[in-house]
N, C-alpha and C. Protein backbone atom coordinates (compact mmCIF):
# COMPACT_ATOMS: atom_id res chain seq x y z
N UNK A 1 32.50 -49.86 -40.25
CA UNK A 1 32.15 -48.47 -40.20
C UNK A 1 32.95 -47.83 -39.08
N UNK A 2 33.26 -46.57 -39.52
CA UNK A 2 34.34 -45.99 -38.24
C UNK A 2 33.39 -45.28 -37.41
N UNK A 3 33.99 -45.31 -36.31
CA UNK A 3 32.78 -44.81 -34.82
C UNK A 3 33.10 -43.26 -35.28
N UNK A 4 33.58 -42.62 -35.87
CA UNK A 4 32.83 -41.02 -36.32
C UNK A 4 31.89 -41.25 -37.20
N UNK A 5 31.92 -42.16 -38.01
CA UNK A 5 30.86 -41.91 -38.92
C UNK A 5 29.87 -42.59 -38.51
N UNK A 6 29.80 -43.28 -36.98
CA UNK A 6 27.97 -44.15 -36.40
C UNK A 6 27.92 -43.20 -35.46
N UNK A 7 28.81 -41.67 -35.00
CA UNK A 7 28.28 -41.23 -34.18
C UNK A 7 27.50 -40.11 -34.82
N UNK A 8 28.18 -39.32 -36.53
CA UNK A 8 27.60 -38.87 -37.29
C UNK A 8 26.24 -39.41 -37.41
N UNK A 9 26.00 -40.34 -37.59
CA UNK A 9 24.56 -41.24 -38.65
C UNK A 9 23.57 -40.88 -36.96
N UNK A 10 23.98 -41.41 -35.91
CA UNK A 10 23.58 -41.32 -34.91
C UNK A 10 23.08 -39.79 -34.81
N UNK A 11 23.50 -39.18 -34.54
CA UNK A 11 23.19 -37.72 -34.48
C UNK A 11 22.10 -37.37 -35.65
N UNK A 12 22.43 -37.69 -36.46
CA UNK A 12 21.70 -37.22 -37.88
C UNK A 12 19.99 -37.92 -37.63
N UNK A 13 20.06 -39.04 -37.05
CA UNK A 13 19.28 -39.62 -36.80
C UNK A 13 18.09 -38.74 -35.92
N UNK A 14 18.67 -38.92 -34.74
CA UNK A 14 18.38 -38.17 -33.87
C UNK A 14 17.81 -36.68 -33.78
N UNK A 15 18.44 -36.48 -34.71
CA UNK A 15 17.96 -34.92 -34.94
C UNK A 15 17.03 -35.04 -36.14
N UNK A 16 16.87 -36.05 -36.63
CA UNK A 16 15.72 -35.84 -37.65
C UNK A 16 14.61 -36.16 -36.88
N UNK A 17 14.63 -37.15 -36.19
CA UNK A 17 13.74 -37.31 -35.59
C UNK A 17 13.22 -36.32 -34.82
N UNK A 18 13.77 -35.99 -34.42
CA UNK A 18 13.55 -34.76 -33.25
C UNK A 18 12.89 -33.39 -34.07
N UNK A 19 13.01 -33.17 -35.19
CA UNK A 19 12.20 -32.50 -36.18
C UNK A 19 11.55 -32.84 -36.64
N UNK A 20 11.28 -34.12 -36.85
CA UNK A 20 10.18 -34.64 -37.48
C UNK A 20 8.74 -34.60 -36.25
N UNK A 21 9.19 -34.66 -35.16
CA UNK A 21 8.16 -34.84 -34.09
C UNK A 21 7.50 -33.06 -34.12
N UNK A 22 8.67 -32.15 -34.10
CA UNK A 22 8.36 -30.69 -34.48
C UNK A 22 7.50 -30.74 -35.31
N UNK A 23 7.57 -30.87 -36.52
CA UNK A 23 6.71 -30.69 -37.27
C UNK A 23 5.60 -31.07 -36.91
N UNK A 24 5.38 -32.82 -36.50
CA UNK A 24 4.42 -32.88 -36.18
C UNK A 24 3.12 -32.24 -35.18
N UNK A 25 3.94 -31.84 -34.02
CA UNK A 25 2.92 -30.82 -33.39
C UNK A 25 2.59 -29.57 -34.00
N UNK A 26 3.29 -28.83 -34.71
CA UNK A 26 3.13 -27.89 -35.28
C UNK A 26 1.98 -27.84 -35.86
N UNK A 27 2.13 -28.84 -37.05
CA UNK A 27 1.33 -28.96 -37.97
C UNK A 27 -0.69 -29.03 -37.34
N UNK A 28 -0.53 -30.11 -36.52
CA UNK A 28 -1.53 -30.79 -35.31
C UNK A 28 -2.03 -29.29 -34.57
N UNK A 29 -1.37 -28.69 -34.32
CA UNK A 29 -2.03 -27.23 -33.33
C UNK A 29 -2.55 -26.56 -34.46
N UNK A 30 -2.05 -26.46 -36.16
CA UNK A 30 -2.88 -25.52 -36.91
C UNK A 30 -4.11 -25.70 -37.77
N UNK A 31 -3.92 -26.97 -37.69
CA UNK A 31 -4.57 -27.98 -39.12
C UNK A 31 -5.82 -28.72 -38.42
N UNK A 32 -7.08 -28.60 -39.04
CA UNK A 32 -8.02 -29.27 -38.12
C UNK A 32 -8.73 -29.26 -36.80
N UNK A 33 -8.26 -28.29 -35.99
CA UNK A 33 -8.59 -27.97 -34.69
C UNK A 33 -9.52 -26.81 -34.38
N UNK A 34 -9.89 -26.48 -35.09
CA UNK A 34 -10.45 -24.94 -34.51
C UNK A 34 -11.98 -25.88 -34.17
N UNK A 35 -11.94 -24.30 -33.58
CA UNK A 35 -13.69 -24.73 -32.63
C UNK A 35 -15.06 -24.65 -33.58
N UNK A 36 -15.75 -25.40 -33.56
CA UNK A 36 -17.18 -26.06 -34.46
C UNK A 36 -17.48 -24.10 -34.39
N UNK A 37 -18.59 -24.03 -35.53
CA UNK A 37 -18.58 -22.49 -35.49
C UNK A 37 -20.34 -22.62 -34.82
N UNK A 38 -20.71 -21.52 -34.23
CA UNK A 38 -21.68 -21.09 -33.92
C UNK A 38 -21.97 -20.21 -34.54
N UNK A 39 -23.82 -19.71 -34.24
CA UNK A 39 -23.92 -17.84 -34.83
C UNK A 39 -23.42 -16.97 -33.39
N UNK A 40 -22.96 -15.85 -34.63
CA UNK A 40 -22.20 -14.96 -33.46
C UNK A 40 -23.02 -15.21 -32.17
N UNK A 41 -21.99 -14.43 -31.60
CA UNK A 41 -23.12 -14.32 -30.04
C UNK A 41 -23.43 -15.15 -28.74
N UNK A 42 -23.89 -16.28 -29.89
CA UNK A 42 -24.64 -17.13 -28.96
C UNK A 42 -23.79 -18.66 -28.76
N UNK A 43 -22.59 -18.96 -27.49
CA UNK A 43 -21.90 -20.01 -27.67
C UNK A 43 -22.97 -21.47 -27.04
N UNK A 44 -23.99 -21.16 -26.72
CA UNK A 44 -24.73 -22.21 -26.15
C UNK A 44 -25.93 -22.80 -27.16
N UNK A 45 -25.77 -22.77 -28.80
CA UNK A 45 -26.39 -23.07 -29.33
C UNK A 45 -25.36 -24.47 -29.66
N UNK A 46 -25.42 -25.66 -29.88
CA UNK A 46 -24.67 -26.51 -30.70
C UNK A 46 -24.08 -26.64 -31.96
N UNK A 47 -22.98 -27.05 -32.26
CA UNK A 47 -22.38 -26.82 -32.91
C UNK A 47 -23.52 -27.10 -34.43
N UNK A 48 -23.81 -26.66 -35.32
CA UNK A 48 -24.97 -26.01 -36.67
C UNK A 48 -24.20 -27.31 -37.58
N UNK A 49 -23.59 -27.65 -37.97
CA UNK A 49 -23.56 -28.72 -38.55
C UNK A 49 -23.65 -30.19 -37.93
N UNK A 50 -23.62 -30.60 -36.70
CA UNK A 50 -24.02 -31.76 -35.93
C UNK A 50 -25.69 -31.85 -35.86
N UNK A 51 -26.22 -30.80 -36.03
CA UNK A 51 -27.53 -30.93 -35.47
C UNK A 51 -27.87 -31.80 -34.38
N UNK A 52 -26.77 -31.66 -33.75
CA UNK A 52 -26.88 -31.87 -31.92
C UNK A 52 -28.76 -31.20 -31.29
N UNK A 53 -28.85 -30.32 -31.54
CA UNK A 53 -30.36 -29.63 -31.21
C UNK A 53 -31.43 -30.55 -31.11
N UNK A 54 -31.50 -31.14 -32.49
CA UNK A 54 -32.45 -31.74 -32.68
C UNK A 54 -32.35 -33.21 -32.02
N UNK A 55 -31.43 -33.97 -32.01
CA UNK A 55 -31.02 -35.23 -31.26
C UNK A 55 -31.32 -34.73 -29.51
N UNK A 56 -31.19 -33.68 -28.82
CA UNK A 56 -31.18 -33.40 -27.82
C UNK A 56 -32.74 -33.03 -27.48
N UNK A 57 -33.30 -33.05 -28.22
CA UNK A 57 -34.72 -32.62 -28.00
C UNK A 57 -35.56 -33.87 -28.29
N UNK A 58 -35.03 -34.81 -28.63
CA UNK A 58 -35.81 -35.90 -29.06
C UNK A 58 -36.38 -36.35 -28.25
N UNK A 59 -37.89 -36.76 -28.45
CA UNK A 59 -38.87 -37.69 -27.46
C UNK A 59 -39.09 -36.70 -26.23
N UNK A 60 -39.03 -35.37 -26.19
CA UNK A 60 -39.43 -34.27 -25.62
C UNK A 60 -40.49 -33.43 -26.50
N UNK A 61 -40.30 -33.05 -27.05
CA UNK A 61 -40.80 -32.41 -27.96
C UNK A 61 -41.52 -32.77 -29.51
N UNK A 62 -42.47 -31.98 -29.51
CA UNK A 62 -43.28 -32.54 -31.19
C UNK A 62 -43.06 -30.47 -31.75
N UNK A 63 -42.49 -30.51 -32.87
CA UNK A 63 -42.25 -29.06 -33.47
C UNK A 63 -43.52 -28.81 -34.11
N UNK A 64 -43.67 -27.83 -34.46
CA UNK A 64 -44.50 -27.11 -35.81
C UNK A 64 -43.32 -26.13 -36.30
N UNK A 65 -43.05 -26.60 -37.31
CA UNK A 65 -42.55 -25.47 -37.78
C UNK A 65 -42.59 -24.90 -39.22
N UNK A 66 -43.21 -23.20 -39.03
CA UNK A 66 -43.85 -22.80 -40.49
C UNK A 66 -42.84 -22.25 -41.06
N UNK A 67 -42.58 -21.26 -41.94
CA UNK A 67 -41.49 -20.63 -43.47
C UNK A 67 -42.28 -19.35 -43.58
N UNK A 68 -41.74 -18.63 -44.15
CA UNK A 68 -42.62 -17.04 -43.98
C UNK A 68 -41.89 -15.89 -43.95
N UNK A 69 -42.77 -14.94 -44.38
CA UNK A 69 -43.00 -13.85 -43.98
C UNK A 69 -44.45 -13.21 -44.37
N UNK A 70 -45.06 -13.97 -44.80
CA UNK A 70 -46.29 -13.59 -45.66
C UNK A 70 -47.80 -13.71 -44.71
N UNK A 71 -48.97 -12.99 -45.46
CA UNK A 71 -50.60 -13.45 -44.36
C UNK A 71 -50.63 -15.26 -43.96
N UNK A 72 -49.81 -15.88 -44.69
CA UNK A 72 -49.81 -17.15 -44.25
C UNK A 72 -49.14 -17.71 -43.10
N UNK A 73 -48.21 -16.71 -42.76
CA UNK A 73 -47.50 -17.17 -41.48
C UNK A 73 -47.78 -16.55 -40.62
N UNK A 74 -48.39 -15.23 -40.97
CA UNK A 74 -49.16 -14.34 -39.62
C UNK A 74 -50.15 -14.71 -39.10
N UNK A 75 -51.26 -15.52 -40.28
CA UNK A 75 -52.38 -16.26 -39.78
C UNK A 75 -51.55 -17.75 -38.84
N UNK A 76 -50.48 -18.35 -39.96
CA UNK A 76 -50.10 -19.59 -37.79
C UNK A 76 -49.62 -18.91 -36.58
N UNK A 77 -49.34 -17.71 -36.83
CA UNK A 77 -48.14 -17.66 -35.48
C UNK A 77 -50.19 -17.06 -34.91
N UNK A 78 -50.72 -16.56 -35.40
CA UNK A 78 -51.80 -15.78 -34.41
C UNK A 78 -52.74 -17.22 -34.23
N UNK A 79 -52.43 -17.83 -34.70
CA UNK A 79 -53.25 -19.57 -34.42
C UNK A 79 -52.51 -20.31 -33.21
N UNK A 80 -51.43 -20.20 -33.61
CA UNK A 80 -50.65 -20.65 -32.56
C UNK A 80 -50.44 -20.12 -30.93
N UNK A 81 -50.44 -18.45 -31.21
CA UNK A 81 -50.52 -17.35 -29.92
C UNK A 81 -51.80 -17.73 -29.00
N UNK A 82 -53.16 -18.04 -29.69
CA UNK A 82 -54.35 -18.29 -29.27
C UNK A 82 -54.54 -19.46 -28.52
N UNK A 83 -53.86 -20.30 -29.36
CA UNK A 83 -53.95 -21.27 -28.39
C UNK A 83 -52.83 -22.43 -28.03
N UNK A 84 -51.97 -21.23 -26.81
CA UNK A 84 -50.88 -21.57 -26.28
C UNK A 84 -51.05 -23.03 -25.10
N UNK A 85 -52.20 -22.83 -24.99
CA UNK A 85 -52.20 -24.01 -23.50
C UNK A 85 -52.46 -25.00 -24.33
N UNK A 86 -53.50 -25.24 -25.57
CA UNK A 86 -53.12 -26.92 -26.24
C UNK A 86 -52.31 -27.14 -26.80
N UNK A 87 -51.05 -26.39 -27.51
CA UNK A 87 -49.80 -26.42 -27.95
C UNK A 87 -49.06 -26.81 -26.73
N UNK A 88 -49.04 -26.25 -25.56
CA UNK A 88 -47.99 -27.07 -24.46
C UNK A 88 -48.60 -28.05 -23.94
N UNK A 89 -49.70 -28.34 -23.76
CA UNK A 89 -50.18 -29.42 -23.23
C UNK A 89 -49.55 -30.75 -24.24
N UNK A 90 -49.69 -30.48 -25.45
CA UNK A 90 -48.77 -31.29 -26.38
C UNK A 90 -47.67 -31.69 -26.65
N UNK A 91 -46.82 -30.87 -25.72
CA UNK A 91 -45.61 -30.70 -25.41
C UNK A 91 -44.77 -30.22 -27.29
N UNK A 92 -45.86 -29.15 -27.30
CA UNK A 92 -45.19 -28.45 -29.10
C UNK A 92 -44.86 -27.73 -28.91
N UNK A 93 -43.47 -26.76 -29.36
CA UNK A 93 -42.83 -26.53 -29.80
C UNK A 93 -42.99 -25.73 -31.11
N UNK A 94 -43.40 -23.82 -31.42
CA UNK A 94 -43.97 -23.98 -32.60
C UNK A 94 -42.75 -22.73 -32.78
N UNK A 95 -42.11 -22.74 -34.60
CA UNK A 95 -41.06 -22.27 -34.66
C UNK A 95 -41.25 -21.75 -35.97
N UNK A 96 -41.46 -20.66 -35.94
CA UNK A 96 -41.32 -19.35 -37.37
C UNK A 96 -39.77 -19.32 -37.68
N UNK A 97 -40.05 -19.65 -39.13
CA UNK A 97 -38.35 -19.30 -39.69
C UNK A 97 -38.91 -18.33 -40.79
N UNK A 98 -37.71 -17.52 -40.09
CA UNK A 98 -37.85 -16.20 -41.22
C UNK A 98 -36.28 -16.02 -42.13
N UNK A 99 -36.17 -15.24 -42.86
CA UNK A 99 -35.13 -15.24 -43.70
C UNK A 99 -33.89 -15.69 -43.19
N UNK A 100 -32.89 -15.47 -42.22
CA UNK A 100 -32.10 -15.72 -41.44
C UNK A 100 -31.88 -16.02 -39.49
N UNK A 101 -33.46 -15.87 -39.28
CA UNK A 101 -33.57 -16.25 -37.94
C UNK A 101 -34.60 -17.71 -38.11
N UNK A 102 -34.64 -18.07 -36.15
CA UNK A 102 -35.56 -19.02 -36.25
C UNK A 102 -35.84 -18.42 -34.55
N UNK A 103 -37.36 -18.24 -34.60
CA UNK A 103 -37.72 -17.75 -33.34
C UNK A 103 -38.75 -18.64 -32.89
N UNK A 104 -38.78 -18.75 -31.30
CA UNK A 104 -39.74 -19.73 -30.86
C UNK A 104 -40.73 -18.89 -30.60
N UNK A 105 -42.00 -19.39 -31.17
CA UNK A 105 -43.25 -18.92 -30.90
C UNK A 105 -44.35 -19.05 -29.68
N UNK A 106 -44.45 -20.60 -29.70
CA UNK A 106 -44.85 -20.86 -28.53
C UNK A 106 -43.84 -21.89 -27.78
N UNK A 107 -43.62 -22.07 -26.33
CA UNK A 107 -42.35 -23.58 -25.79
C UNK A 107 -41.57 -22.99 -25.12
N UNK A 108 -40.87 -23.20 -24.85
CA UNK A 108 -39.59 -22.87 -24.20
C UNK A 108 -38.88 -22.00 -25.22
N UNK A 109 -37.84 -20.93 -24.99
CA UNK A 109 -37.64 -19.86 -25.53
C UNK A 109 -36.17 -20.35 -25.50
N UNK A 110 -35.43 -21.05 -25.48
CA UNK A 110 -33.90 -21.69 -25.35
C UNK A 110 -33.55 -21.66 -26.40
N UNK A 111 -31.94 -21.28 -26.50
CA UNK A 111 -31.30 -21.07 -28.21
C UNK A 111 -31.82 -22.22 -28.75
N UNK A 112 -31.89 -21.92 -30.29
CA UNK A 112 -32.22 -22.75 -31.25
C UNK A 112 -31.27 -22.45 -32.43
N UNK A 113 -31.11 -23.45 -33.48
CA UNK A 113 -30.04 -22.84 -34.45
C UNK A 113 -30.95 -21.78 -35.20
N UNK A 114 -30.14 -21.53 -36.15
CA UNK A 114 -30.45 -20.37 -37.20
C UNK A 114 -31.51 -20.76 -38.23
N UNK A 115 -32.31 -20.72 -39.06
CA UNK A 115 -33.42 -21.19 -39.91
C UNK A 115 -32.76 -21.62 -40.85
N UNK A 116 -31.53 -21.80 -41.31
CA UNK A 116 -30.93 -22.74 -42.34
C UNK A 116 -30.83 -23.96 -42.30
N UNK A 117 -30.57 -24.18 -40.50
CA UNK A 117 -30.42 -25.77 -40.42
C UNK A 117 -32.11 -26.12 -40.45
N UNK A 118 -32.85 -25.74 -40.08
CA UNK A 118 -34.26 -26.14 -39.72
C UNK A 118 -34.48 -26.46 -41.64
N UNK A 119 -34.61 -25.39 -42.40
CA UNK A 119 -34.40 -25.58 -43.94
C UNK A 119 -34.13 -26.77 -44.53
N UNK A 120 -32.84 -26.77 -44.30
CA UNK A 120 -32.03 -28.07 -44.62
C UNK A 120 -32.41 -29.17 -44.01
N UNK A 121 -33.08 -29.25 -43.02
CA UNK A 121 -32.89 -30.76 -42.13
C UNK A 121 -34.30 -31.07 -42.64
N UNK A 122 -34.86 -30.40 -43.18
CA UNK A 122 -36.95 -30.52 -43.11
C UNK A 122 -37.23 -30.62 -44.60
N UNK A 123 -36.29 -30.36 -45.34
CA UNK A 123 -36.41 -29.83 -46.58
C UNK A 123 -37.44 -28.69 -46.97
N UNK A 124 -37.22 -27.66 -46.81
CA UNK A 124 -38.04 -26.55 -46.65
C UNK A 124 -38.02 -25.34 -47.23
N UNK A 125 -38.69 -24.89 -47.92
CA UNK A 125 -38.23 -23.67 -49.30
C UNK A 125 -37.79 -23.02 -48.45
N UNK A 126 -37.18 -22.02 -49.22
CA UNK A 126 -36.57 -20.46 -47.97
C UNK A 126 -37.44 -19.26 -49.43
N UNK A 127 -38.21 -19.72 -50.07
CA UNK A 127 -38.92 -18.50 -50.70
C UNK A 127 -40.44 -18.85 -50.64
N UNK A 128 -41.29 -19.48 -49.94
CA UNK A 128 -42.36 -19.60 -49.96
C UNK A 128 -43.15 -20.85 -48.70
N UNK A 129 -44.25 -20.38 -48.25
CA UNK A 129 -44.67 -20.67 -47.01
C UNK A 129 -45.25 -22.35 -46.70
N UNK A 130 -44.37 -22.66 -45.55
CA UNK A 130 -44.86 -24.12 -45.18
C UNK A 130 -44.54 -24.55 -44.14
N UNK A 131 -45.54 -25.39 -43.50
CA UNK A 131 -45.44 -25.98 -42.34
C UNK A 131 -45.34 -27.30 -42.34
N UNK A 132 -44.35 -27.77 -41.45
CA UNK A 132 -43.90 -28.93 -41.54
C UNK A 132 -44.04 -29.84 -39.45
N UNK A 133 -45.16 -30.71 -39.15
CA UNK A 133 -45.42 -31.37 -38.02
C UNK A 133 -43.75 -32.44 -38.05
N UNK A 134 -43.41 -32.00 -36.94
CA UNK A 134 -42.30 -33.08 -37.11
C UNK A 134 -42.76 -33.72 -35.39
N UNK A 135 -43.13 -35.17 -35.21
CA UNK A 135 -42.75 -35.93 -34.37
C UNK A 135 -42.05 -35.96 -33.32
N UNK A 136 -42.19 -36.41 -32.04
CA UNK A 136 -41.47 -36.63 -31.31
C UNK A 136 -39.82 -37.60 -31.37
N UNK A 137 -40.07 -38.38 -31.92
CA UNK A 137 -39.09 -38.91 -32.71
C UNK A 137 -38.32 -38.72 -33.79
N UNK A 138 -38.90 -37.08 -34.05
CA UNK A 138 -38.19 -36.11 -34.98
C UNK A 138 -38.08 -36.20 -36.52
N UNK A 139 -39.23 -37.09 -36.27
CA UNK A 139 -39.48 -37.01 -38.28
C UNK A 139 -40.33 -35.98 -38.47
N UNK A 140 -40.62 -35.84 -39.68
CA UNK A 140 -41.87 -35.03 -40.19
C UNK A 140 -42.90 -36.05 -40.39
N UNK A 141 -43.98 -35.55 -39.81
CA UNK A 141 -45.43 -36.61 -39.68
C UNK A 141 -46.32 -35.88 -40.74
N UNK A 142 -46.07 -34.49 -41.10
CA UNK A 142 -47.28 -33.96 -42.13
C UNK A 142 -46.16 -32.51 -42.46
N UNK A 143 -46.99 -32.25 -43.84
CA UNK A 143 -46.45 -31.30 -44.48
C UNK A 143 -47.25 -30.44 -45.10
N UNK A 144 -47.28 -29.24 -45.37
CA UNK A 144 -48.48 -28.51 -46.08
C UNK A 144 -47.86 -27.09 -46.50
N UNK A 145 -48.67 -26.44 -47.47
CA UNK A 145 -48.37 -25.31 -47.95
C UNK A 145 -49.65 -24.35 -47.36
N UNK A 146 -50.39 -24.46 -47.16
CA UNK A 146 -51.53 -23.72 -46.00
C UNK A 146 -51.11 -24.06 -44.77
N UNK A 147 -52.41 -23.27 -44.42
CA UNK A 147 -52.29 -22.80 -42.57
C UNK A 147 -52.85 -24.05 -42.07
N UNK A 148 -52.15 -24.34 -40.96
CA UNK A 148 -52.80 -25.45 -40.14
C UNK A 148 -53.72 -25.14 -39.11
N UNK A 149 -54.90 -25.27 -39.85
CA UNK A 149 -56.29 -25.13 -38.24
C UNK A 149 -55.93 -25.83 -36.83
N UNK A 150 -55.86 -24.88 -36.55
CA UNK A 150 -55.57 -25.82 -34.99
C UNK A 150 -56.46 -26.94 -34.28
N UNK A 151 -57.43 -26.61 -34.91
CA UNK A 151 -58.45 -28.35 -34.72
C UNK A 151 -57.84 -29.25 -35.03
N UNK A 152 -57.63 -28.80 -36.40
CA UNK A 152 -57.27 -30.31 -37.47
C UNK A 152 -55.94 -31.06 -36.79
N UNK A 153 -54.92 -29.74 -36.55
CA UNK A 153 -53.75 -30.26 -36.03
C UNK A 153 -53.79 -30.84 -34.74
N UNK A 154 -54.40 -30.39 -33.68
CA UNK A 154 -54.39 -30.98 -32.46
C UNK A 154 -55.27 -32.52 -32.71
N UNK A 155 -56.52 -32.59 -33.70
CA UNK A 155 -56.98 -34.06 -33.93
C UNK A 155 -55.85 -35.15 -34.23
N UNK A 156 -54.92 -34.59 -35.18
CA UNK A 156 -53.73 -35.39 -35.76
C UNK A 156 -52.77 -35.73 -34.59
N UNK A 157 -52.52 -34.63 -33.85
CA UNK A 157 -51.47 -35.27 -32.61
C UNK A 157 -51.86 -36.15 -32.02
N UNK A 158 -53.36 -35.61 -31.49
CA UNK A 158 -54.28 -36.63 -30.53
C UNK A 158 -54.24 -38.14 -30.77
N UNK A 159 -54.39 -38.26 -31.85
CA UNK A 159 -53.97 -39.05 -32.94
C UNK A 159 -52.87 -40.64 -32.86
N UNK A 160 -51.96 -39.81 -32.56
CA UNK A 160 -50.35 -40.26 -32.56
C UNK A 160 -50.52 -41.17 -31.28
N UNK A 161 -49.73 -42.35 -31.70
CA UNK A 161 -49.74 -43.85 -30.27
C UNK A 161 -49.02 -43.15 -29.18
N UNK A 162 -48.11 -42.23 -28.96
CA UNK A 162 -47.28 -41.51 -28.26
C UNK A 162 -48.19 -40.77 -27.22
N UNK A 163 -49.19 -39.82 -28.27
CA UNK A 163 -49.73 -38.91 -27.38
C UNK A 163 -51.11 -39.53 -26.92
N UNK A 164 -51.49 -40.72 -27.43
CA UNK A 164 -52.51 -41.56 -26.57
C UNK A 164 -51.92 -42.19 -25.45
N UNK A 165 -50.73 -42.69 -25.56
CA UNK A 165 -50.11 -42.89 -24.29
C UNK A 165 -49.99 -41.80 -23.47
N UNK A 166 -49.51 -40.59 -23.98
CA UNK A 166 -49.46 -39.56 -22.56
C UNK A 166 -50.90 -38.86 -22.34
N UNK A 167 -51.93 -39.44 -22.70
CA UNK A 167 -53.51 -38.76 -22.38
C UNK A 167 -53.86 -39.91 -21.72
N UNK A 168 -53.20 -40.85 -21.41
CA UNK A 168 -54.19 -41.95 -20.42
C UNK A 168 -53.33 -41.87 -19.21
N UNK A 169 -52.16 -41.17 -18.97
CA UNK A 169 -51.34 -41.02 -18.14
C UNK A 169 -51.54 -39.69 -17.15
């Protein structure tokens, strides 16, 4: 081979390569990178498809959370308003999802996602009313299409090996 034509091949080489690496960043800065989406507004909610929220709350918290807009959800949230000190003493967490929000009722008032993920993660109509007890360990422990008496419900927590451990404590 004549040394113009290995300094040709050489070069050719070289410069493909050298475009080929172009491309590659190029491609790498447009493709795949953008930032997890939030709802507007609010960048301190976790990213809505990780359901980071709920993993972060685990073994803190026991939820209630009802579906609504109807006398059925006005009768929990005014069950719930009443009696705010045995809901925190329980360390609950009670959460009205309405058409496109999710608002904390009684607990700590800290972003929460939007009522789609709560929907989706609980399996939970978005056209008709239900409350769903989810666990400290973040399952659902009970489910219902009525109002939860707050007797009945606080008997059921009371209930739980968890919260007999934190009543002898």
């Amino acid at each position: 081979m004549s040394p113009h034509r290995t300094r040709s091949l050489h070069f050719d080489m070289s410069h493909s390569i050298s475009l080929l690496l172009t491309l590659v960043v190029i491609m790498s800065s447009n493709q795949g990178c953008s930032q997890p989406e939030t709802p507007a507004g609010n960048d301190t909610i976790p990213a809505v498809a990780s359901g980071a929220w709920f993993d972060s709350g685990r073994w803190e918290h026991r939820l209630l959370i009802f579906n609504g807009e109807d006398e059925n959800a006005t009768r929990q949230k005014g069950l719930a308003l009443d009696s705010q000190t045995g809901y925190l003493e329980r360390n609950l967490l009670v959460i009205h999802l309405e058409e496109d929000t999710a608002t904390v009722v009684v607990g700590e008032t800290a972003a929460i996602p939007e009522s789609e993920l709560f929907r989706k993660r609980f399996a939970m109509p978005d056209d008709a009313f239900e409350v769903v007890l989810v666990g400290k360990d973040g399952g659902a422990k009970e489910r219902r299409r009525t109002v939860f008496e707050t007797q009945e419900l606080f008997g059921i927590i009371d209930a739980m090996p968890m919260r007999m451990r934190e009543m002898r404590q």
